[in-house]
Protein backbone atom coordinates (compact mmCIF):
# COMPACT_ATOMS: atom_id res chain seq x y z
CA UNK A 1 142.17 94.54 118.09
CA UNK A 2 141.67 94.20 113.95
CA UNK A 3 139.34 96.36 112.47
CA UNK A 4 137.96 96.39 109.03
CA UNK A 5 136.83 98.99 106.77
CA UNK A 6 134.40 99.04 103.80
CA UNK A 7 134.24 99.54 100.89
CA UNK A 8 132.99 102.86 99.75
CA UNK A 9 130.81 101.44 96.66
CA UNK A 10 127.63 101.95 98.43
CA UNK A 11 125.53 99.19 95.94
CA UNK A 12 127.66 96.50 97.38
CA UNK A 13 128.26 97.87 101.47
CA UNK A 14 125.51 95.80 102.83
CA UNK A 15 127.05 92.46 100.41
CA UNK A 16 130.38 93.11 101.59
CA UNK A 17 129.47 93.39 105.46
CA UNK A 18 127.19 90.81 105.26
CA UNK A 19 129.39 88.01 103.44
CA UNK A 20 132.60 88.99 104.60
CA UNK A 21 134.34 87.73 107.66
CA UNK A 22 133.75 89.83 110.24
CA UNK A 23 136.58 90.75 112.57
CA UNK A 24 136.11 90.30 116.39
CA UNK A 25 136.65 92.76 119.01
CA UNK A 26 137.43 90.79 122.65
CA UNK A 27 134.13 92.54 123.28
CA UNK A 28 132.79 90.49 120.50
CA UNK A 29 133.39 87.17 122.44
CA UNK A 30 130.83 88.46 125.49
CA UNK A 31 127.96 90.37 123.28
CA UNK A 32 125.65 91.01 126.70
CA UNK A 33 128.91 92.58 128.07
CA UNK A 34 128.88 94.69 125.00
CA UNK A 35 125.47 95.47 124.49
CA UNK A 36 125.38 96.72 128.36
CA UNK A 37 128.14 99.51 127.18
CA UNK A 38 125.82 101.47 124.62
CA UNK A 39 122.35 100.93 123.53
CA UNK A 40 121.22 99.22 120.63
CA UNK A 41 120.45 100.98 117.84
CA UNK A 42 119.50 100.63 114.32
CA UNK A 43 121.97 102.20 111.55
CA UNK A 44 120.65 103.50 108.57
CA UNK A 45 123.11 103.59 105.58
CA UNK A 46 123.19 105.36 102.44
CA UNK A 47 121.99 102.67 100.35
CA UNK A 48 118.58 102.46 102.16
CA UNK A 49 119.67 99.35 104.30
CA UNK A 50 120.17 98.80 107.95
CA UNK A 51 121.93 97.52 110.41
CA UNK A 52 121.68 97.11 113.81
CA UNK A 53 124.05 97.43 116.48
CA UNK A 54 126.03 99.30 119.19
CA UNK A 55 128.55 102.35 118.11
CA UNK A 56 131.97 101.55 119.72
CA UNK A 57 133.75 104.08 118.75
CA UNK A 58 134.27 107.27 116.55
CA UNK A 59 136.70 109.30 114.91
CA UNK A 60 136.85 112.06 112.60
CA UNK A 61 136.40 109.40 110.06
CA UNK A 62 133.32 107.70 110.90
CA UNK A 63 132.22 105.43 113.73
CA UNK A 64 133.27 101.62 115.52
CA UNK A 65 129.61 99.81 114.50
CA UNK A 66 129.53 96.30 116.49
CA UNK A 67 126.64 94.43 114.78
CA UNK A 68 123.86 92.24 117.52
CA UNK A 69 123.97 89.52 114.73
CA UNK A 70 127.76 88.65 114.19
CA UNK A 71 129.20 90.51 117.00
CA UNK A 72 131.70 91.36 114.24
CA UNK A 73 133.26 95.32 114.13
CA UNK A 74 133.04 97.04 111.51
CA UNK A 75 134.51 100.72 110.93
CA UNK A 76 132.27 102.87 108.76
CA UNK A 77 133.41 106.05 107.01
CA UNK A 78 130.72 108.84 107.56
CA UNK A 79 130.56 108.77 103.58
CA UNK A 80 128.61 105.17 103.55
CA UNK A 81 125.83 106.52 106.38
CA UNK A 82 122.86 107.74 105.16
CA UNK A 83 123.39 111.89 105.36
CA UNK A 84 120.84 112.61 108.09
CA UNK A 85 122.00 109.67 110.33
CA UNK A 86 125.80 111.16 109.84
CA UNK A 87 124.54 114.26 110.03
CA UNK A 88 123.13 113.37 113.36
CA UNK A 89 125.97 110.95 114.69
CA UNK A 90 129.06 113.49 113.42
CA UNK A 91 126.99 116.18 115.63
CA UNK A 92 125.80 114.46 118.65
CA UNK A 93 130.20 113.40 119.06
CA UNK A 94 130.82 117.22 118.04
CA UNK A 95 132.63 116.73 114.82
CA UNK A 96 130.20 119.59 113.59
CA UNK A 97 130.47 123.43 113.89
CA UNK A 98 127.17 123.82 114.87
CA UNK A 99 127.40 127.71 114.69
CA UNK A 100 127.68 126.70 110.95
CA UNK A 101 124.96 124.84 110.68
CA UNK A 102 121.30 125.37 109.62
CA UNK A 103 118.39 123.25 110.89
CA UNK A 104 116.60 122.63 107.80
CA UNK A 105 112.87 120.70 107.59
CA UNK A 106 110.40 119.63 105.10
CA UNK A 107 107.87 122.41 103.93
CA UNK A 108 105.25 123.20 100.89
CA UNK A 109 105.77 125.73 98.80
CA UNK A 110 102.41 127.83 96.90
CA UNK A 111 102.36 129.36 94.01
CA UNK A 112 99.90 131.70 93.27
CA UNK A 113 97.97 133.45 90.17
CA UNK A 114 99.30 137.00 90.76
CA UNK A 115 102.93 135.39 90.65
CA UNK A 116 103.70 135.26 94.19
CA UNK A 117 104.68 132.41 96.46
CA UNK A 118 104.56 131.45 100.02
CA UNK A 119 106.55 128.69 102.19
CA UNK A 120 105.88 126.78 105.07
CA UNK A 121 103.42 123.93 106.64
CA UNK A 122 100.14 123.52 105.81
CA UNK A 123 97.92 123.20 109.32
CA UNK A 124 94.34 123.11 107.61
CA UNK A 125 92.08 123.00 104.81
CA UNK A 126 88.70 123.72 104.64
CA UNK A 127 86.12 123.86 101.08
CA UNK A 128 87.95 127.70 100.53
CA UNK A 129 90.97 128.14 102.07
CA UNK A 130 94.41 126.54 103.13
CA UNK A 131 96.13 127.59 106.06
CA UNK A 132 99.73 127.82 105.88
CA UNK A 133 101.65 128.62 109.09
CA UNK A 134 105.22 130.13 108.66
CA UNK A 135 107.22 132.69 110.55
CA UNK A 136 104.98 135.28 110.33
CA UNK A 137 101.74 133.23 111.57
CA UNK A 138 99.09 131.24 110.45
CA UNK A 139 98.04 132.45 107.03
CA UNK A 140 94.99 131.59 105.20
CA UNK A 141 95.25 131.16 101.50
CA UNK A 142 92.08 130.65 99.19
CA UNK A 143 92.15 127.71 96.93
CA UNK A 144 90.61 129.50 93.62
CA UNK A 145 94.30 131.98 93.93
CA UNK A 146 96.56 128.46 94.17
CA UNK A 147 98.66 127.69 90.91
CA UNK A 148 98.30 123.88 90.46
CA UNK A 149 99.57 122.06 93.52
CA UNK A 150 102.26 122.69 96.40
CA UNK A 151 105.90 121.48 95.92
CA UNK A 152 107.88 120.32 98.69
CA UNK A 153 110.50 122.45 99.86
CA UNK A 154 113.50 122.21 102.64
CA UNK A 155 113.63 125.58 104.35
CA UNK A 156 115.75 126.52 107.65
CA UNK A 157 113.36 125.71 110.27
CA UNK A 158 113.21 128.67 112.05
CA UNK A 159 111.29 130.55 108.44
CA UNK A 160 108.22 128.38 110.00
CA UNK A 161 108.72 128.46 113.68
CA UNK A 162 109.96 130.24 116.67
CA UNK A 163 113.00 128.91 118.49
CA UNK A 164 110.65 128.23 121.50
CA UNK A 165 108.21 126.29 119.34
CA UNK A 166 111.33 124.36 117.98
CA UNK A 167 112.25 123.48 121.37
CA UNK A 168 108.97 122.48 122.43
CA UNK A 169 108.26 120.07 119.23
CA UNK A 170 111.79 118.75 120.53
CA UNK A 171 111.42 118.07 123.92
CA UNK A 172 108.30 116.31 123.31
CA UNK A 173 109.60 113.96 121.10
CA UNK A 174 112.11 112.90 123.77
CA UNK A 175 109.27 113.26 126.73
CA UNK A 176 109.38 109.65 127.60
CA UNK A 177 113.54 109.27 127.57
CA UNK A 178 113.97 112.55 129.12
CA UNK A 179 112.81 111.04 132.47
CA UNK A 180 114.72 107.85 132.51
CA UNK A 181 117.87 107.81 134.95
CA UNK A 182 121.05 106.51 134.23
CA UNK A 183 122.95 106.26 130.88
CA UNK A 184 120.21 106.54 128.84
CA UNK A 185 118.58 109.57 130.66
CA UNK A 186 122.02 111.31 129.84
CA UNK A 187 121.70 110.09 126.33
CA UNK A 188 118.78 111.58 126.07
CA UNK A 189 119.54 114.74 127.88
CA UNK A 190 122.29 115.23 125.40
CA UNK A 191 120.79 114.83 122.35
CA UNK A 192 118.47 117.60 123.62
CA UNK A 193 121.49 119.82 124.65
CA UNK A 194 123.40 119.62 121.30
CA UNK A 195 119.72 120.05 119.69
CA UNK A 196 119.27 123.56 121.44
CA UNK A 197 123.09 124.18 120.51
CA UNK A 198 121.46 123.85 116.93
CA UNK A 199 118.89 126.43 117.81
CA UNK A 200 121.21 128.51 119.16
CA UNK A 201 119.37 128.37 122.69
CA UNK A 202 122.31 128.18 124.60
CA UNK A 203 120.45 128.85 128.16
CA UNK A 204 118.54 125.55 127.43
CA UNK A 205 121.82 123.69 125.79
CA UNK A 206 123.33 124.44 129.52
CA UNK A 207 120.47 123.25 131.12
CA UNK A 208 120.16 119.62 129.93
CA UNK A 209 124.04 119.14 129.62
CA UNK A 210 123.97 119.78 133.40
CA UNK A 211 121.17 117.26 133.80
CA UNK A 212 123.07 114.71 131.73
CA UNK A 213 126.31 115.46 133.30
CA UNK A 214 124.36 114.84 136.97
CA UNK A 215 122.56 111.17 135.32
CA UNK A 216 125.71 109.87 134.66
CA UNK A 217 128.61 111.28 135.40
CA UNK A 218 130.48 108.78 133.00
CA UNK A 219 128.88 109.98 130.08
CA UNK A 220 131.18 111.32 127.59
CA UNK A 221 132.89 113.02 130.42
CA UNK A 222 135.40 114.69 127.61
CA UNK A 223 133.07 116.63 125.43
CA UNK A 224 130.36 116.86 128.36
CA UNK A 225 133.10 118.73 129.99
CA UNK A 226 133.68 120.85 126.94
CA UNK A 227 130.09 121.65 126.07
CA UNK A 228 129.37 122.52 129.41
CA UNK A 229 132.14 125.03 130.03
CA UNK A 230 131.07 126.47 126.07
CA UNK A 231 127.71 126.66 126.47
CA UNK A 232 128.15 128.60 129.84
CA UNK A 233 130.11 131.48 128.53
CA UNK A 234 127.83 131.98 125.72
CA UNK A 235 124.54 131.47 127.84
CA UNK A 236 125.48 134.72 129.69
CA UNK A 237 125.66 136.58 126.54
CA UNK A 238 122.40 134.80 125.06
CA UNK A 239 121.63 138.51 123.98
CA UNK A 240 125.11 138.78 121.86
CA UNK A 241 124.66 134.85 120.79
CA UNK A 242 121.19 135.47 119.26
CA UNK A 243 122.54 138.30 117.34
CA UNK A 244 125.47 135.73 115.99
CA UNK A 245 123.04 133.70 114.88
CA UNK A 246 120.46 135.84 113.36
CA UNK A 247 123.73 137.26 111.02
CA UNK A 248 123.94 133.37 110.61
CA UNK A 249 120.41 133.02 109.57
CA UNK A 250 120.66 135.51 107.05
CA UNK A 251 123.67 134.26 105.43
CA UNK A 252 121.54 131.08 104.81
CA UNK A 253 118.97 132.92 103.44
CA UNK A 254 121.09 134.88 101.17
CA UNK A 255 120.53 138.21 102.70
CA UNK A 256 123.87 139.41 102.27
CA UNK A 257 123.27 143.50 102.58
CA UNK A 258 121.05 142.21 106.13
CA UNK A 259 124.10 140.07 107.55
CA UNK A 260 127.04 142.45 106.29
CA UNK A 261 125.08 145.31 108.19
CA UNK A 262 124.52 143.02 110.69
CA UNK A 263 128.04 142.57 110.90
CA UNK A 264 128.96 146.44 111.11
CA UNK A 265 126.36 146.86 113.97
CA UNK A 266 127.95 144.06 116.31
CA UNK A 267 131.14 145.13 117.29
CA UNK A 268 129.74 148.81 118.23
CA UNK A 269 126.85 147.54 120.21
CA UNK A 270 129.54 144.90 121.89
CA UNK A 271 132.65 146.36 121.90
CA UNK A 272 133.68 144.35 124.89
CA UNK A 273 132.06 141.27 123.94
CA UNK A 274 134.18 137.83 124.69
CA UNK A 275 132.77 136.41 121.40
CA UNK A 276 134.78 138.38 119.21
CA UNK A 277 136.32 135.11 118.16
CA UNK A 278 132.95 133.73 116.82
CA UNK A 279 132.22 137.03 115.21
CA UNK A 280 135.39 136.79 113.36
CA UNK A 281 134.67 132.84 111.99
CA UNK A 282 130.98 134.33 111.02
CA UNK A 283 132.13 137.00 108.94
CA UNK A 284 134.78 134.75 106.97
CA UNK A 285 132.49 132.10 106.66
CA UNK A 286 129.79 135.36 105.31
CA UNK A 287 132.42 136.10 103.00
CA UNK A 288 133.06 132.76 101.59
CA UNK A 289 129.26 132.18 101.02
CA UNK A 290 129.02 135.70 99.35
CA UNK A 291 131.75 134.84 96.75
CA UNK A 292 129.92 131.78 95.51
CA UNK A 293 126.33 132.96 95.84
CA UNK A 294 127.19 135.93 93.91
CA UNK A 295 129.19 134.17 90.79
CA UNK A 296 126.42 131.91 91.04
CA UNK A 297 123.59 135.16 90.63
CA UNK A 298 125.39 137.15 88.03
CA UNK A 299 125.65 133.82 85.53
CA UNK A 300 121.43 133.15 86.38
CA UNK A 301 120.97 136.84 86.14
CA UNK A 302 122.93 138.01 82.67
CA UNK A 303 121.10 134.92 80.87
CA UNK A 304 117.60 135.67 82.41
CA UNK A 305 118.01 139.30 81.78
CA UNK A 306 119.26 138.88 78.36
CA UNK A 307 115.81 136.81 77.45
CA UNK A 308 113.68 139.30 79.06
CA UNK A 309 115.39 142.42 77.26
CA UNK A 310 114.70 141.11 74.03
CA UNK A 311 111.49 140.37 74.70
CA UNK A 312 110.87 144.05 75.56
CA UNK A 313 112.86 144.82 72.29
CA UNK A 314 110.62 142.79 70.43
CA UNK A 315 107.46 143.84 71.81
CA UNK A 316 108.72 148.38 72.06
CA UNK A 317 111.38 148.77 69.15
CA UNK A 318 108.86 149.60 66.10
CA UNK A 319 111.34 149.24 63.32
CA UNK A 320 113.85 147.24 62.06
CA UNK A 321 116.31 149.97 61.92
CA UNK A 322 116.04 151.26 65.85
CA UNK A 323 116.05 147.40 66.74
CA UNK A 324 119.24 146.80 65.07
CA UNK A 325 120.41 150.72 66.77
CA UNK A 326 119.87 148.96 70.24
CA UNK A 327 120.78 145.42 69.32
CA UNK A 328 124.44 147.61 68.20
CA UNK A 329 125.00 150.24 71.18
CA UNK A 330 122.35 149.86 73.92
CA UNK A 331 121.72 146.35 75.18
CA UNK A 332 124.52 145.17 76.56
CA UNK A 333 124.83 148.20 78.57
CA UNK A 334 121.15 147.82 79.75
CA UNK A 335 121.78 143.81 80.12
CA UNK A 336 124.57 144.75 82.48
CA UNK A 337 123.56 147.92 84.54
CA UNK A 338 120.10 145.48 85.03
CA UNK A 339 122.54 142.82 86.56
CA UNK A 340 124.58 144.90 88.57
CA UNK A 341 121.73 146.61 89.91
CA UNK A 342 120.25 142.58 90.80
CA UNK A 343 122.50 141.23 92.77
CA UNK A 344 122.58 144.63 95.31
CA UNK A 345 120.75 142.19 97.26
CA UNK A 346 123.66 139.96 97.46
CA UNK A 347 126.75 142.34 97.24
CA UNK A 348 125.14 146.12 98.51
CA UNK A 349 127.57 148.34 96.62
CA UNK A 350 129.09 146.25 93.85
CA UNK A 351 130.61 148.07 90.78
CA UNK A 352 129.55 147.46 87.36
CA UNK A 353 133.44 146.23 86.74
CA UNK A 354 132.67 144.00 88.59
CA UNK A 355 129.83 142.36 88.04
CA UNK A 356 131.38 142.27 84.53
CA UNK A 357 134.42 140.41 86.24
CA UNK A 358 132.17 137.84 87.95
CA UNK A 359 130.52 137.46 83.96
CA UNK A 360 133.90 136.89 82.07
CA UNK A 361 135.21 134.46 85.07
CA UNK A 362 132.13 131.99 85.03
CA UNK A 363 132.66 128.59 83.78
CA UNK A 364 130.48 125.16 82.69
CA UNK A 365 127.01 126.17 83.23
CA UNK A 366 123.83 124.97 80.97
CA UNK A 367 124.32 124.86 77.20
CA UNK A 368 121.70 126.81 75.66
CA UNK A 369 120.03 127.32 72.25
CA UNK A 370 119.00 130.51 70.43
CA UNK A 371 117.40 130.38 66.54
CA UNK A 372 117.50 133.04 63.77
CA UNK A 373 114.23 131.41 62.83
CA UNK A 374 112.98 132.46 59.12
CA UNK A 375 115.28 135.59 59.59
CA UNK A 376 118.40 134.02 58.95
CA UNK A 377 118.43 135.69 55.72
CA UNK A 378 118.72 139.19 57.52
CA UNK A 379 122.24 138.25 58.60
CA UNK A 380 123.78 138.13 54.88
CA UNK A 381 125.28 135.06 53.26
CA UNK A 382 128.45 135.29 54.73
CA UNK A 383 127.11 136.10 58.13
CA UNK A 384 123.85 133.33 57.71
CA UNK A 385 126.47 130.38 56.78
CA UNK A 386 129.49 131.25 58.30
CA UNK A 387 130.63 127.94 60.87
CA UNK A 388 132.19 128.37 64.07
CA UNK A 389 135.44 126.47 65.10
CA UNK A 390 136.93 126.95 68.80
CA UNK A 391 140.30 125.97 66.82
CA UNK A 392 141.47 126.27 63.19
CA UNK A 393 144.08 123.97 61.88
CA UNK A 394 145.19 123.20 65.25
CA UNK A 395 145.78 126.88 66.08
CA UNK A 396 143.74 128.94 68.71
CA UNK A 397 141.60 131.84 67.07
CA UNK A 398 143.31 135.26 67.41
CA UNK A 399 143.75 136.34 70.85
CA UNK A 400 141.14 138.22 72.17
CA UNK A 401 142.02 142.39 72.66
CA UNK A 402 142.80 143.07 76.65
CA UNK A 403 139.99 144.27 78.32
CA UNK A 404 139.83 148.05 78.61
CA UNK A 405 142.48 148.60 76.17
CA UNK A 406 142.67 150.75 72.90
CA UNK A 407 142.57 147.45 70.86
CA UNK A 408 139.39 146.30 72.75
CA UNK A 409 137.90 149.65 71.87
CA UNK A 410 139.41 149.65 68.28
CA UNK A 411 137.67 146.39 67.67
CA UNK A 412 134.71 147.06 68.77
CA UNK A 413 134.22 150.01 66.70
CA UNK A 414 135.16 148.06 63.52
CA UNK A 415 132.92 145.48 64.41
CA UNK A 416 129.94 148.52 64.65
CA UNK A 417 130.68 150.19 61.31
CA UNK A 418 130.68 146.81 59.66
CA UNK A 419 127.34 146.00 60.92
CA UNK A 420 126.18 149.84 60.14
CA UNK A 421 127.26 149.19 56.48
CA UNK A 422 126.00 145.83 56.25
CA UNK A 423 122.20 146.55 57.32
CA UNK A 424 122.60 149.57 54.88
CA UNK A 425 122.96 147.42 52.03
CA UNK A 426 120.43 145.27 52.65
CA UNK A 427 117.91 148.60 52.91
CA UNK A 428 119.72 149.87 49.34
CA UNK A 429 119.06 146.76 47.82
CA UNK A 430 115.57 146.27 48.99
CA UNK A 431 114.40 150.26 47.48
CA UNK A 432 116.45 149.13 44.30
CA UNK A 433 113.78 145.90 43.75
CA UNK A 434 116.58 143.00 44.56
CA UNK A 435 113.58 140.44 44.87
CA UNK A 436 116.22 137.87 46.06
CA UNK A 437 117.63 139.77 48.89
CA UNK A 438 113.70 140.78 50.00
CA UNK A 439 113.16 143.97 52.05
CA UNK A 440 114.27 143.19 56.13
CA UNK A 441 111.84 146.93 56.89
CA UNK A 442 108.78 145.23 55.55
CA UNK A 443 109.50 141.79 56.71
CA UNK A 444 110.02 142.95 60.24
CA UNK A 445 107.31 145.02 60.02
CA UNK A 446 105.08 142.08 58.94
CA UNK A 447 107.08 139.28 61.31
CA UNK A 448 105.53 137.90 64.57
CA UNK A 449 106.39 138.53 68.15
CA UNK A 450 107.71 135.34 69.02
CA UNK A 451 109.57 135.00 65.51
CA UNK A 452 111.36 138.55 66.31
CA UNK A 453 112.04 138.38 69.75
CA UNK A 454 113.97 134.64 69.10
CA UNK A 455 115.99 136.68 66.43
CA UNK A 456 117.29 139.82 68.68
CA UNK A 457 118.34 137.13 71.03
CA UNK A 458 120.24 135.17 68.90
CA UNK A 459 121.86 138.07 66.90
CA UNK A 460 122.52 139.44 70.98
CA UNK A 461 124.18 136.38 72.08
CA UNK A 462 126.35 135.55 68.73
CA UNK A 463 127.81 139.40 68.37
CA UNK A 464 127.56 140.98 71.59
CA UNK A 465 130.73 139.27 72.71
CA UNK A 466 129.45 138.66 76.02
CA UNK A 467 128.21 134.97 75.81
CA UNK A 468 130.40 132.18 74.76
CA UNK A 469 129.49 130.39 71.98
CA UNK A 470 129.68 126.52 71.72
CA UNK A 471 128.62 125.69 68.24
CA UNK A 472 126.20 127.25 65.58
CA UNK A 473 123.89 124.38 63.88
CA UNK A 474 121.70 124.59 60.99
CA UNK A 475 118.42 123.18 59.43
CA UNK A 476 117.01 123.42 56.05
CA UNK A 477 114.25 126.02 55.15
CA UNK A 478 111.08 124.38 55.32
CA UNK A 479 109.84 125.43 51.81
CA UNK A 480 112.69 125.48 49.60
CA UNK A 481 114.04 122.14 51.78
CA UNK A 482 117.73 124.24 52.08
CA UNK A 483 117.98 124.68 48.16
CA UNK A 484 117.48 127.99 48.39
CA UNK A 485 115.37 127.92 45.79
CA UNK A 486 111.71 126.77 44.46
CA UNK A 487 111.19 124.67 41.42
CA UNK A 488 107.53 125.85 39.99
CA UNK A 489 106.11 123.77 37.11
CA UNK A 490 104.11 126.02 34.02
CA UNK A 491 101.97 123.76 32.18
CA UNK A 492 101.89 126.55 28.97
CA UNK A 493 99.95 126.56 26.71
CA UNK A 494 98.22 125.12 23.70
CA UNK A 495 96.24 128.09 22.35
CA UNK A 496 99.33 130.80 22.79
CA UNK A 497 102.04 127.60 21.74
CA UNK A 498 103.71 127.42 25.28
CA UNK A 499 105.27 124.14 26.10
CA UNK A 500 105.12 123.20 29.84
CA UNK A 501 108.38 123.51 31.50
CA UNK A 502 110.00 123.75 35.16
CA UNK A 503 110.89 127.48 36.23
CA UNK A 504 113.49 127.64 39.69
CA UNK A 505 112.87 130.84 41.15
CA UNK A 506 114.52 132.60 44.90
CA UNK A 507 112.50 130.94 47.77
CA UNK A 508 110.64 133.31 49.15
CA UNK A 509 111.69 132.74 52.65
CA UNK A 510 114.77 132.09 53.03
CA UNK A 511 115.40 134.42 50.61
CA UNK A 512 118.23 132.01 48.72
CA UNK A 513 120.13 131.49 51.91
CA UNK A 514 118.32 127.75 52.20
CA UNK A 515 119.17 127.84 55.91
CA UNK A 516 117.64 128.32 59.70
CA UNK A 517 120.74 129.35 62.03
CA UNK A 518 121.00 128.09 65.14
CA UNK A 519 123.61 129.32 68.17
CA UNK A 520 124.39 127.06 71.44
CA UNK A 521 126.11 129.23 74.15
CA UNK A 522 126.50 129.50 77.65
């Protein structure tokens, strides 16, 4: 028998499979003898069309599709299905680790005034309230608290209901199949089985497998066989199984210091439990999850922390010369210790080293932007206009210092005496009357929120060495249009025998650097 396969450019499957030759199966040549071996069904596919059809086969791979039009066979990779339908197909022929897997439904998620938020389904409205039900019950929410609209959400199933409600909503969906004899009573029966497998509800799973096994005892005699003989075992430790899963369930949910205790607990309150096997695939499959969850929460958690400590800088530091104190020896420290002490959640007990690993390690991630605004100037020249190049003539920049090491240390403290006698020269040269360089204690002092917090975030993420910088950009001072300086026109005059004449004097603010710097980092 010839098979054919298609293509996997999904924009042209349905094309392909329609226009193409179809191959026959010697199943093909009788379609009612082939339509009496499965049911017809309709086949969604990732490109929003459909097919319909009988499956007559499966593999690993994907699935044998005989179509009711052409009676030709066509063998479909799980890749060209639409995801639920594989999702569906690849665990109903138990291609799926279903201890793995999540059931996951639509929900609405409310945001409120007071910054808080709640998930799951709304069940009612009335003129004042809306009535959300989740795991916890039926809560009602009023309407003048609700931040704009809901936003719809996919949430693990059981954060809304119970197992037993899950069941329920399940077996009355399949009420009217569940009572036919024959193949398709077993079909039906199964698909309930490997449903409760989902839930976990293994007494149940055991249940309708036995019913399907006794409707037909030629359905899927292989895996019936196998499901029945697994679901047994672990429907006498139900207790231990639930346990399993609610480790599981955390996992999902992120709730690494829950599921890693959970973890702990297990094998003491067990110690001769047969599912020591299971436990073993849960906690590597715990520790996978943890490692990318947690590089994943240190990168969000540095950058968000970094914003929200300058913002505090802005708003507490009163001077110019304790901001630039912290901006020099305090906030990466506090950035860091913050993060470390973030992610506890995630990784109870992490070190500071690292979190700091996890930081240096990260790679790609979201290019973002940071301004000096209209205090460029308080940078220097060299410092204001100075480019960045990842390479110089072909040759990589000088190798940076091992971490830890003397020469880390070394350079570090250079790099803090230089800034030391840097802002110390700009405060000499403001008490001595340099009009061009301007004084950075009153302009601070007279400089906005916004304007200063954008600033200590910028100078943070160019010279803290944590971040890594992408390219600096610039844009011309909006006053002096990036001359640097102003040309003012004096008309004179007549009665003292002034001629009129055009005057250039230092712009005012940029302070003669003629520039707004601009840093993109990640």
């Amino acid at each position: 028998m010839k098979h054919s396969t298609l293509p996997l450019a999904l924009s042209t499957l349905l094309a392909l499979a329609v226009s193409a030759q179809d191959l026959r199966s010697p199943a093909a040549s009788d379609p009612g003898a082939a339509l009496q071996a499965a049911p017809t069904r309709m086949l969604r596919l990732a490109t929003g069309d459909v097919l319909w059809g009988t499956i007559d086969g499966h593999d690993p791979d994907g699935i044998r599709f005989l179509r009711i039009d052409t009676g030709g066979l066509l063998v479909l990779p799980w890749s060209v299905l639409d995801p639920g339908e594989a999702g569906e197909l690849r665990l109903r022929f138990g291609y799926v680790e279903t201890q793995s897997e999540e059931l996951m439904i639509d929900a609405e998620k409310l945001a409120l005034f007071d910054g808080s938020e709640f998930v799951g389904v709304i069940v009612n409205r009335d003129e004042t309230h809306v009535w959300l039900k989740n795991a916890e019950g039926t809560i009602p929410i009023p309407k003048t608290s609700l931040l704009g609209t809901s936003t719809l959400v996919r949430v693990p199933a059981r954060d809304v209901y119970s197992k037993d409600e899950l069941y329920q909503q399940k077996a009355f969906e399949l009420q009217d199949r569940l009572i036919l004899a024959g193949a398709r009573g077993a079909a039906a029966h199964d698909e309930m089985a490997q449903y409760c497998e989902v839930l976990f509800d293994y007494v149940h799973a055991l249940e309708h497998y036995k019913h399907a096994s006794n409707l037909d005892a030629t359905w899927e005699t292989a895996r019936i066989a196998a499901a029945l003989e697994r679901t047994e075992e672990k429907a006498a430790h139900q207790e231990q199984v639930d346990m399993l899963a609610q480790i599981d369930l955390w996992r999902a949910r992120k709730r690494y210091d829950l599921a890693m205790e959970g973890l702990a607990i297990f094998p003491e309150r067990y110690p001769d439990s047969p599912l020591f096997e299971d436990l073993n695939k849960l906690r590597n499959r715990v520790a996978k999850y943890q490692e990318r969850d947690l590089r994943e929460e240190v990168v969000r958690v540095v950058h968000s922390l970094a914003s929200r400590v300058a913002r505090d800088a802005a708003r507490e530091k009163n001077s110019y010369e304790s901001v630039m104190a912290y901006l020099d020896e305090q906030m990466g420290e506090d950035v860091m210790k913050r993060a470390q002490e973030s992610v506890q959640r995630l990784a109870p007990g992490i070190g500071a080293d690292e979190v700091k690993r996890l930081w240096t390690e990260r790679s790609g991630g979201r290019l973002r932007s940071a301004s000096f605004g209209l205090g460029t100037w308080l940078l220097g020249e060299g410092r204001a206009l100075a480019t960045y190049e990842k390479e110089k003539d072909g040759k990589q920049e000088d190798e940076e210092p091992e971490r830890g090491s003397q020469g880390e240390a070394r350079k570090q403290l250079e790099e803090r005496i230089a800034r030391y006698l840097r802002n110390q020269e700009l405060t000499r040269k403001a008490k001595s009357g340099n009009s061009e360089e301007g004084d950075p204690v009153e302009f601070w002092n007279q400089w906005d929120h916004a304007g200063r917090y954008q600033w200590i975030l910028a100078y943070f993420v160019e010279f803290s060495g944590l971040f890594k910088i992408e390219r600096v950009s610039f844009s011309n001072c909006r006053e002096c249009g990036g001359t640097g300086a102003r040309d003012i026109v004096y008309s004179g005059s007549a009665i003292a025998g002034q001629a009129s004449q055009n005057v250039l004097v230092p712009c005012p603010t940029c302070h003669t650097i003629g520039r707004v710097r601009r840093v993109k980092y990640r």
